[in-house]
Every structure is written in structure tokens, then in C-alpha cells.
N, C-alpha and C. Protein backbone atom coordinates (compact mmCIF):
# COMPACT_ATOMS: atom_id res chain seq x y z
N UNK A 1 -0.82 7.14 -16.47
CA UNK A 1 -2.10 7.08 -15.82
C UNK A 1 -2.94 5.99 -16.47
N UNK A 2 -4.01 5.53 -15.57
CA UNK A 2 -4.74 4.50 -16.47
C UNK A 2 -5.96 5.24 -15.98
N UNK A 3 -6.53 4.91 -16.68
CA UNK A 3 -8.46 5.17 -17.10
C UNK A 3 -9.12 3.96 -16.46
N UNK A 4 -9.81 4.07 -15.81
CA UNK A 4 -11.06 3.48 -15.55
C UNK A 4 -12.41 3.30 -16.01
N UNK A 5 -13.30 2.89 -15.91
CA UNK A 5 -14.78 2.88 -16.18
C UNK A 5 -15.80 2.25 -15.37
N UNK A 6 -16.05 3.62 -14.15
CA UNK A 6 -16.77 3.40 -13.35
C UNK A 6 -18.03 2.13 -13.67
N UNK A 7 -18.14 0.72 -13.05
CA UNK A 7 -19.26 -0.15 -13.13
C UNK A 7 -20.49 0.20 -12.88
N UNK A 8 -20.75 1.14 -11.54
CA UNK A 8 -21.97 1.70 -11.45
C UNK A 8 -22.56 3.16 -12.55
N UNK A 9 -21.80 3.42 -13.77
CA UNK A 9 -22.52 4.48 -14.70
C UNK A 9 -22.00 5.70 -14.41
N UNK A 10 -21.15 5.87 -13.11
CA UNK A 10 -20.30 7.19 -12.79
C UNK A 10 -19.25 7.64 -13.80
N UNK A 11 -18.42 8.36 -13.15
CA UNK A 11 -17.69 9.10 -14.16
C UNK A 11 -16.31 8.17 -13.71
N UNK A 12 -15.87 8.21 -14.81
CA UNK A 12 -14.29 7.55 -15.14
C UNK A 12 -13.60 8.42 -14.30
N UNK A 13 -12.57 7.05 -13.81
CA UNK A 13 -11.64 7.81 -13.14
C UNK A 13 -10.40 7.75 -13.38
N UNK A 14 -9.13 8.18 -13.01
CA UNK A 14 -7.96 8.00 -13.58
C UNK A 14 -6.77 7.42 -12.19
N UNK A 15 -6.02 6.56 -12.00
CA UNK A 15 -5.39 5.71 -11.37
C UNK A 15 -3.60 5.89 -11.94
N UNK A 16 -3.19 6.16 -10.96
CA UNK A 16 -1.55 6.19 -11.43
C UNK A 16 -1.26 4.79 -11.46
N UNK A 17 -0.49 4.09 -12.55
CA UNK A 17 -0.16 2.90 -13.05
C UNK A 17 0.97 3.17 -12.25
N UNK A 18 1.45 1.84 -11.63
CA UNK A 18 2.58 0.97 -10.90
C UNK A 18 4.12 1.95 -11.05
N UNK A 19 4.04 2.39 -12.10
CA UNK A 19 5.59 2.75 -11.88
C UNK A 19 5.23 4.23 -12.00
N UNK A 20 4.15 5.02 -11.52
CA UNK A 20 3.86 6.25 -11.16
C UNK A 20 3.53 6.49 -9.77
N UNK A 21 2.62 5.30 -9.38
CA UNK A 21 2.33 5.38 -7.89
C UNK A 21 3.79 5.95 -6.31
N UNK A 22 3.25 5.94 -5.75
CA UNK A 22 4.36 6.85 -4.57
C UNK A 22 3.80 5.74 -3.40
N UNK A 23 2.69 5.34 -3.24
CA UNK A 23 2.04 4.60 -2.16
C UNK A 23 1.03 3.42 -2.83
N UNK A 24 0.98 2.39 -1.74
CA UNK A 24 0.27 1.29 -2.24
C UNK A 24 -0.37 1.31 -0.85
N UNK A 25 -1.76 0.59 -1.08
CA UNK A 25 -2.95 0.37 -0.27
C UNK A 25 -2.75 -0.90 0.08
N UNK A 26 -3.90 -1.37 1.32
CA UNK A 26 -3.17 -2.85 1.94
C UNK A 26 -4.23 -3.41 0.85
N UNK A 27 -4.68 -3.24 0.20
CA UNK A 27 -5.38 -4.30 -1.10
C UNK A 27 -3.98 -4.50 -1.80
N UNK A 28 -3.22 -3.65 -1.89
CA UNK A 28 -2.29 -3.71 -3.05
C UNK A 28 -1.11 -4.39 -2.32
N UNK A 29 -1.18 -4.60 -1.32
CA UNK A 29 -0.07 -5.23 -0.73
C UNK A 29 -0.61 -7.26 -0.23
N UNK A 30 -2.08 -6.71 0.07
CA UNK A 30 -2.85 -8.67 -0.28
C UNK A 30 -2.34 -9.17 -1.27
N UNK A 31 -2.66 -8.40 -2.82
CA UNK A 31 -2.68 -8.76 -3.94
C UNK A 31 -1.55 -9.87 -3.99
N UNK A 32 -0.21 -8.39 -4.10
CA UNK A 32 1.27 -8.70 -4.65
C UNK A 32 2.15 -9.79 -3.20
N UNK A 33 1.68 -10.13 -2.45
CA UNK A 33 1.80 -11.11 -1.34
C UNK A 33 0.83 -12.38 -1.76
N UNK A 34 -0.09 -12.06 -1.77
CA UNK A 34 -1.21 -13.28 -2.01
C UNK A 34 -1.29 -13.83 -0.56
N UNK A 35 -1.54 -13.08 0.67
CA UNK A 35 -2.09 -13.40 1.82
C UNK A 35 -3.51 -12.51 1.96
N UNK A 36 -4.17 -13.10 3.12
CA UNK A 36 -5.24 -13.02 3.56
C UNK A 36 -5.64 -11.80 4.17
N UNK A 37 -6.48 -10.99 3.74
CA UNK A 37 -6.65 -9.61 4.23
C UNK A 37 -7.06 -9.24 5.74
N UNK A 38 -6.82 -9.79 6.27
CA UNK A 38 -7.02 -9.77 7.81
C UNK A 38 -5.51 -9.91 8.28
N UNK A 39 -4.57 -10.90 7.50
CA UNK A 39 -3.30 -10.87 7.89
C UNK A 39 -2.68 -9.52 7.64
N UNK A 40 -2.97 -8.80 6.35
CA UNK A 40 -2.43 -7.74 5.77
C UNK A 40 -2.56 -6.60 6.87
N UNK A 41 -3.64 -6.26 7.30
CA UNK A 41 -4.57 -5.33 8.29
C UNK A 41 -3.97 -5.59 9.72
N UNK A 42 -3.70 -6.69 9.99
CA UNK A 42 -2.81 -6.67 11.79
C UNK A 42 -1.45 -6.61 11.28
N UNK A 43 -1.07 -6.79 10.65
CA UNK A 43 0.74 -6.68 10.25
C UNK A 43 0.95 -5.21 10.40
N UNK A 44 -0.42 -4.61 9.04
CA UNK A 44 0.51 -3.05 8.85
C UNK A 44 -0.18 -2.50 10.60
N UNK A 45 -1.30 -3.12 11.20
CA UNK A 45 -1.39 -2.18 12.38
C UNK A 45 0.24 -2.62 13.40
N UNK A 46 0.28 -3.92 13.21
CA UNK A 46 1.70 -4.06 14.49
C UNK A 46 2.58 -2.93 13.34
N UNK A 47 2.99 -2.80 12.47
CA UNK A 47 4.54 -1.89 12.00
C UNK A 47 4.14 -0.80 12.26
N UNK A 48 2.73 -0.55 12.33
CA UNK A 48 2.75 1.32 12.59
C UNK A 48 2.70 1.32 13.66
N UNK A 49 2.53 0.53 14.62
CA UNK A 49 2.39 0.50 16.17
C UNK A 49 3.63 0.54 16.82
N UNK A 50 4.55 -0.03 15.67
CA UNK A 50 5.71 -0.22 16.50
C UNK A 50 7.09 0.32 15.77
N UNK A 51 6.56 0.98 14.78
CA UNK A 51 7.39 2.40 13.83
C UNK A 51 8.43 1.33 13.03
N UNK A 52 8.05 0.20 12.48
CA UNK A 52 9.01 -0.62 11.73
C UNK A 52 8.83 -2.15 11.28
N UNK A 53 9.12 -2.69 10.33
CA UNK A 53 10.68 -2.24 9.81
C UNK A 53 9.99 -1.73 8.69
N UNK A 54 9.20 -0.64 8.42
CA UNK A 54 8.79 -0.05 7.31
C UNK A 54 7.94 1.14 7.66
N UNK A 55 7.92 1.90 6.90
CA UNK A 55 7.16 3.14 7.44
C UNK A 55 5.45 3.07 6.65
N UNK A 56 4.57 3.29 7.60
CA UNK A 56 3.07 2.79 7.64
C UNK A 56 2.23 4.61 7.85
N UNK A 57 1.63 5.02 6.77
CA UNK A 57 1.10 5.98 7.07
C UNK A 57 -0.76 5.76 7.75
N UNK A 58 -1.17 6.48 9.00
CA UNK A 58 -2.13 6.24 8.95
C UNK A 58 -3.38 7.40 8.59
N UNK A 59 -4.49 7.40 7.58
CA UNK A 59 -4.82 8.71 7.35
C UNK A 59 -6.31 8.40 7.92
N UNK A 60 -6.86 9.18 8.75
CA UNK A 60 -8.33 8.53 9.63
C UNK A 60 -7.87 6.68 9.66
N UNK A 61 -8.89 6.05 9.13
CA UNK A 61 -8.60 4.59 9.76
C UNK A 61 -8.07 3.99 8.18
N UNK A 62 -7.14 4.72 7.34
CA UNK A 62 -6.88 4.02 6.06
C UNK A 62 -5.10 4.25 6.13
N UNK A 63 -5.05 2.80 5.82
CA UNK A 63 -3.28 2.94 6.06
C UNK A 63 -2.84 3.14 4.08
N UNK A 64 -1.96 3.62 3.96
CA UNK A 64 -0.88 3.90 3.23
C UNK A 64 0.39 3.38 2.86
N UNK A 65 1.16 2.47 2.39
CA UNK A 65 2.71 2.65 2.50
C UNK A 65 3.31 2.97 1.66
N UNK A 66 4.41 3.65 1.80
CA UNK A 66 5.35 4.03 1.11
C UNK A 66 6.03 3.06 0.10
N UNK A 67 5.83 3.07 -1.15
CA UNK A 67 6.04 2.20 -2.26
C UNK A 67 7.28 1.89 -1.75
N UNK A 68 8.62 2.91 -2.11
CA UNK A 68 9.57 3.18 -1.52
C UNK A 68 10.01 2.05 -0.13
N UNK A 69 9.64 2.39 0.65
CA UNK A 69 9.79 1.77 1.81
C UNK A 69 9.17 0.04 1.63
N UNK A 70 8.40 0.26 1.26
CA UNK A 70 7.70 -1.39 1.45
C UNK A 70 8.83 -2.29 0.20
N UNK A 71 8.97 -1.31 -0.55
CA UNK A 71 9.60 -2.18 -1.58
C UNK A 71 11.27 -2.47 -1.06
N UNK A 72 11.66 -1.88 -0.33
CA UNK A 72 13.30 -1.40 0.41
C UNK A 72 13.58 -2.87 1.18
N UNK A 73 12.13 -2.57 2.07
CA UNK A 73 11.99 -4.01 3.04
C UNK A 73 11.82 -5.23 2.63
N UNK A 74 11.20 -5.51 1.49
CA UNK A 74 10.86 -7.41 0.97
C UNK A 74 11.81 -7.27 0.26
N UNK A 75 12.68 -6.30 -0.35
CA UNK A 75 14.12 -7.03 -1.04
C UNK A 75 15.18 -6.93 0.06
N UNK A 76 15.15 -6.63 1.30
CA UNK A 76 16.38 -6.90 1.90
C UNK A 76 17.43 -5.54 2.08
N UNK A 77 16.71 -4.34 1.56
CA UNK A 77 18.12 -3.18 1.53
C UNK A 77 17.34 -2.02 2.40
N UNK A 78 18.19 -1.75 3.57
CA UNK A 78 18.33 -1.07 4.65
C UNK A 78 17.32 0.57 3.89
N UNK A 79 16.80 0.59 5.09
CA UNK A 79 16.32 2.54 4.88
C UNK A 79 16.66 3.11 5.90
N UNK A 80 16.84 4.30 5.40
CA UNK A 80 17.09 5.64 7.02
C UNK A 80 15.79 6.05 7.52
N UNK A 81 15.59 5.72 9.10
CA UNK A 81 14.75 6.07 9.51
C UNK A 81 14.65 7.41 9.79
């Protein structure tokens, strides 16, 4: 886990570090791509729209992906749908 320290004077929070996480956010998928967050945001809406080639969770209007899965797909090795 990593620790935080809220900037606005709130209370610390705690963040699962990279090789704890289960899901990455489309910030976290801008980042580790280094594309443009508007590109990130119509991509994951076309894969969840169109159930592939990766599995896209949507929770109210905040997408999700499956570490798992996203990571399966940019190296090239097949998943069971």
C-alpha cells in the first residue's frame, strides 16, 4: 500500500501500489501510454461499446480496466472471453 498526504489538509489516504492493484483508471492508462486524454476516453468508450479486445468496466460514468486484461492485450497474449 502507499500513503498519501492529502494537499488540501484532509486525511491521508492509502492507494494499492502497482503490483497490488486489480484495475487501472483511464488516468492510469494516459499516463503509461503517454496519449492524450480525450484519446484515452473514446477508445475505452468504443471497447466497451463493442465488448473488445479488452474488457472495460463501466461504474455510473467512470470506466475501470482490468489490469489483467489491459495488460494481456498491449503484450499480444490472447484472453477468454
Amino acid at each position: 500500500m502507499v500513503k498519501t498526504t492529502s494537499a488540501n489538509g484532509g486525511p491521508d489516504q492509502t492507494y494499492p501500489s502497482d503490483t497490488e492493484r486489480i484495475a487501472y483508471t483511464p488516468e492510469d492508462i494516459q499516463t503509461m501510454l503517454g496519449v492524450k486524454r480525450s484519446a484515452v476516453y473514446n477508445f475505452l468508450a468504443q471497447v466497451y461499446r463493442d465488448h473488445g479486445p479488452f474488457l472495460v468496466h463501466k461504474i455510473g460514468t467512470m470506466y475501470r480496466i482490468p489490469k489483467e486484461s489491459i495488460d494481456n492485450w498491449f503484450y499480444g497474449q490472447k484472453t477468454a472471453k
